[in-house]
Protein backbone atom coordinates (compact mmCIF):
# COMPACT_ATOMS: atom_id res chain seq x y z
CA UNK A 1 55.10 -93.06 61.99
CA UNK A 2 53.29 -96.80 61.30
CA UNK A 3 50.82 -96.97 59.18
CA UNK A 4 47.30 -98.31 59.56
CA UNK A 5 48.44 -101.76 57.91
CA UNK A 6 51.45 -101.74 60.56
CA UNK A 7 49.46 -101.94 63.79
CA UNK A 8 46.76 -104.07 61.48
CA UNK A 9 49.86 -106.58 61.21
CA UNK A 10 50.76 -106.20 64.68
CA UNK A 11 47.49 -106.51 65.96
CA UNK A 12 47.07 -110.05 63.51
CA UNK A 13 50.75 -111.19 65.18
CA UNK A 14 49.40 -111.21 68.79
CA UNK A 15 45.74 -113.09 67.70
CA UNK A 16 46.40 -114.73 64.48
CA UNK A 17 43.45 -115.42 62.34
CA UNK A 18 41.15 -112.43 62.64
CA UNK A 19 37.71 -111.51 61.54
CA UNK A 20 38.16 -108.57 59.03
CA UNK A 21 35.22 -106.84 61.40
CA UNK A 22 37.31 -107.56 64.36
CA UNK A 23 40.30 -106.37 63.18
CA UNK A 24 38.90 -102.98 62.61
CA UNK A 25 37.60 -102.50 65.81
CA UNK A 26 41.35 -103.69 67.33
CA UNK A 27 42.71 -101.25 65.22
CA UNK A 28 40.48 -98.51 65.78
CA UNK A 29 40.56 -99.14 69.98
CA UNK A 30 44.49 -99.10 69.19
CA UNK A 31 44.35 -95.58 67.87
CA UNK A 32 41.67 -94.12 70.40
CA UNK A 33 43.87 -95.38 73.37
CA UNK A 34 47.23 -93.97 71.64
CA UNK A 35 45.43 -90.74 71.52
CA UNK A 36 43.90 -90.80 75.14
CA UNK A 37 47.32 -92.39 76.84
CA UNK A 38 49.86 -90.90 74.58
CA UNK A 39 48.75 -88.12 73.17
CA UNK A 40 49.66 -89.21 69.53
CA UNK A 41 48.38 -91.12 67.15
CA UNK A 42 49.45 -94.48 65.92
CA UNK A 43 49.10 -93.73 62.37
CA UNK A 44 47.86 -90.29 60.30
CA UNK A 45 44.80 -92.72 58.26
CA UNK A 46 41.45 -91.84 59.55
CA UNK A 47 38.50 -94.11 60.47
CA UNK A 48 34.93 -93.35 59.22
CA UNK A 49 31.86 -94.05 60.90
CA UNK A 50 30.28 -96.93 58.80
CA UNK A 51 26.69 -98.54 60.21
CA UNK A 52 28.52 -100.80 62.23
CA UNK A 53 30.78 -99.18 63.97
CA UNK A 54 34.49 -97.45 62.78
CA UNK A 55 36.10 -98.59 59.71
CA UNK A 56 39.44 -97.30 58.24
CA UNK A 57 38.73 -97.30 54.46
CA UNK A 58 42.62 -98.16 53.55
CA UNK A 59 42.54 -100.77 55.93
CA UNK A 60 38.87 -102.18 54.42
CA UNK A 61 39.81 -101.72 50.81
CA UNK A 62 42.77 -104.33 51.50
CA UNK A 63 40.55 -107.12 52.88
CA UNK A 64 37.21 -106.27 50.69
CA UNK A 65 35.04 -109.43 50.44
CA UNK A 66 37.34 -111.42 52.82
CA UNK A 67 35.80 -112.73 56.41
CA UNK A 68 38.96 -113.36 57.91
CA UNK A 69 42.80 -112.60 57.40
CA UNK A 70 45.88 -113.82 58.60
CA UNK A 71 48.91 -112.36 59.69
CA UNK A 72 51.42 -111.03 56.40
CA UNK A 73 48.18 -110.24 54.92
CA UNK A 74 48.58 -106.91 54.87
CA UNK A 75 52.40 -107.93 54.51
CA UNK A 76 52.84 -105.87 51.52
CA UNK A 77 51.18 -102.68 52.43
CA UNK A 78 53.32 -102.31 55.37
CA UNK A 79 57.19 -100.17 56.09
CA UNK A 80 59.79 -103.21 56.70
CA UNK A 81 61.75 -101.18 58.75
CA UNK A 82 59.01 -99.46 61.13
CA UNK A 83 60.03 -99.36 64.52
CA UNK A 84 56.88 -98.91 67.30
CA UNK A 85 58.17 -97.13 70.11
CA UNK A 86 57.47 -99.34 73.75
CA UNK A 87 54.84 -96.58 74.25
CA UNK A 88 53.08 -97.79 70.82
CA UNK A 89 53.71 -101.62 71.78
CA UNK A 90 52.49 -101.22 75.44
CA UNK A 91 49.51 -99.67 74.22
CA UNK A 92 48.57 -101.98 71.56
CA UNK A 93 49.43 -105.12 74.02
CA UNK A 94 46.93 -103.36 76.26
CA UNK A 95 44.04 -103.54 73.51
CA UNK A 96 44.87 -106.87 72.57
CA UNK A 97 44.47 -107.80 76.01
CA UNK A 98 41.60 -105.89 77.11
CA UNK A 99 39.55 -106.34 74.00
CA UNK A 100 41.59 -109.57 71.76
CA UNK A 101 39.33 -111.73 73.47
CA UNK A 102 35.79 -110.36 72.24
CA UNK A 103 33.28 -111.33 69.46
CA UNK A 104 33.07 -108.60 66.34
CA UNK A 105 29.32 -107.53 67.07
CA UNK A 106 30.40 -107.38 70.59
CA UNK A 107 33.01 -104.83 69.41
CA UNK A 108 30.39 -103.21 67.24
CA UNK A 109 27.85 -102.48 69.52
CA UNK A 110 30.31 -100.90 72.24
CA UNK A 111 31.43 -98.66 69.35
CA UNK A 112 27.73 -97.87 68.97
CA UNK A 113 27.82 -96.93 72.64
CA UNK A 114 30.28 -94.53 72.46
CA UNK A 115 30.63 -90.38 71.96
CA UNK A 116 32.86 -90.60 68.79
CA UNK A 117 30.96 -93.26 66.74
CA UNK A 118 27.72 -91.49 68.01
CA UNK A 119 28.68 -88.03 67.05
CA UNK A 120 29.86 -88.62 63.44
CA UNK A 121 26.62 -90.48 62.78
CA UNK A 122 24.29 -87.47 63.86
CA UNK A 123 21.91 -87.37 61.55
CA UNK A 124 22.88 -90.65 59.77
CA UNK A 125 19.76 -93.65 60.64
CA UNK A 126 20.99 -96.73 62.24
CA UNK A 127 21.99 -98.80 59.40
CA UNK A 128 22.58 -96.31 56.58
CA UNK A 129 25.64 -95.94 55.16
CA UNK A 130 28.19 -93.52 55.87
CA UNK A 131 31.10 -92.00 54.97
CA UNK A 132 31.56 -89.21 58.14
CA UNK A 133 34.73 -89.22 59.65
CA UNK A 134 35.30 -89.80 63.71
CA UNK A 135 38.10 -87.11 64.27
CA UNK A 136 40.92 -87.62 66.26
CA UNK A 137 39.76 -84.88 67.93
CA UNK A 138 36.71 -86.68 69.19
CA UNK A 139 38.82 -90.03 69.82
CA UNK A 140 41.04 -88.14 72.11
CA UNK A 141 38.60 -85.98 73.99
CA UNK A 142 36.15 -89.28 74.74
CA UNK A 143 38.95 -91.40 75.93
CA UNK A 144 40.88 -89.59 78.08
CA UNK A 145 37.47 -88.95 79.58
CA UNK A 146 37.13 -92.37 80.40
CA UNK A 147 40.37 -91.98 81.83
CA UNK A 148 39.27 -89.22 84.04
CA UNK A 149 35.33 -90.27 84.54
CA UNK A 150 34.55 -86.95 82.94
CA UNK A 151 33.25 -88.89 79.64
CA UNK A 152 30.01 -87.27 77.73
CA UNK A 153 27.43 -89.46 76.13
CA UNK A 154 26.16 -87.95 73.05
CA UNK A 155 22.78 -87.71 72.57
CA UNK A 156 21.65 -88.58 68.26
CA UNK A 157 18.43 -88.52 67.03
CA UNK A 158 18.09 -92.20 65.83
């Protein structure tokens, strides 16, 4: 299986230079659709739901205090010999596509919009930190909603 720095790299291949913000979002909208098209995840790392929007703590801790990376940033971190499978590749070219073109806080607030994001924040204030995690579970269940038009909102208490 890749790892979260994998489909980071992959991800920074396609775009090149990449707000750090931005990147996580990709990333994250990588592993939601994987769920929802696929049925499996991209990688096993999990994504917590930080004040603005999902963040991968591996992922964050390997671009701490920098704006923007390149691609072979994450160069190091990553399996030389991982292999996606077309499925993976399709569905990463997909995000890339759908979402590569998009502003971070754009990416932000749609996360904000959305039943996984919203759910692990329950009781978290907008703002406030946090360290909840956004299950797979949840990923899964919301997206192939969308798939489906049977999506749920989630109501929080803000």
């Amino acid at each position: 299986m890749a790892s979260v720095f994998d489909v980071a790299e992959y991800v920074l291949s396609k775009l090149g230079k990449t707000p750090t913000m931005k990147l996580q979002k990709l990333v994250y909208y990588c592993q939601a659709w994987s769920l929802a098209w696929d049925g499996l995840p991209l990688f096993d790392d999990e994504f917590e739901a930080w004040a603005n929007g999902p963040v991968n703590p591996k992922l964050f801790a390997a671009h701490k205090g920098v704006f923007s990376v390149e691609p072979g940033h994450f160069e190091a971190f990553t399996i030389p010999d991982i292999v996606f499978t077309e499925k993976n590749i399709e569905t990463m070219d997909i995000v890339i596509r759908d979402y590569g073109d998009k502003e971070p806080w754009w990416l932000s607030e749609l996360t904000h919009m959305e039943a996984p994001w919203r759910a692990a924040r329950c009781g978290v204030r907008m703002g406030e930190p946090s360290k909840n995690l956004i299950s797979k579970e949840s990923m899964q269940s919301y997206y192939e909603g969308l798939i489906s038009g049977e999506a749920h909102e989630v109501r929080t208490a803000d």
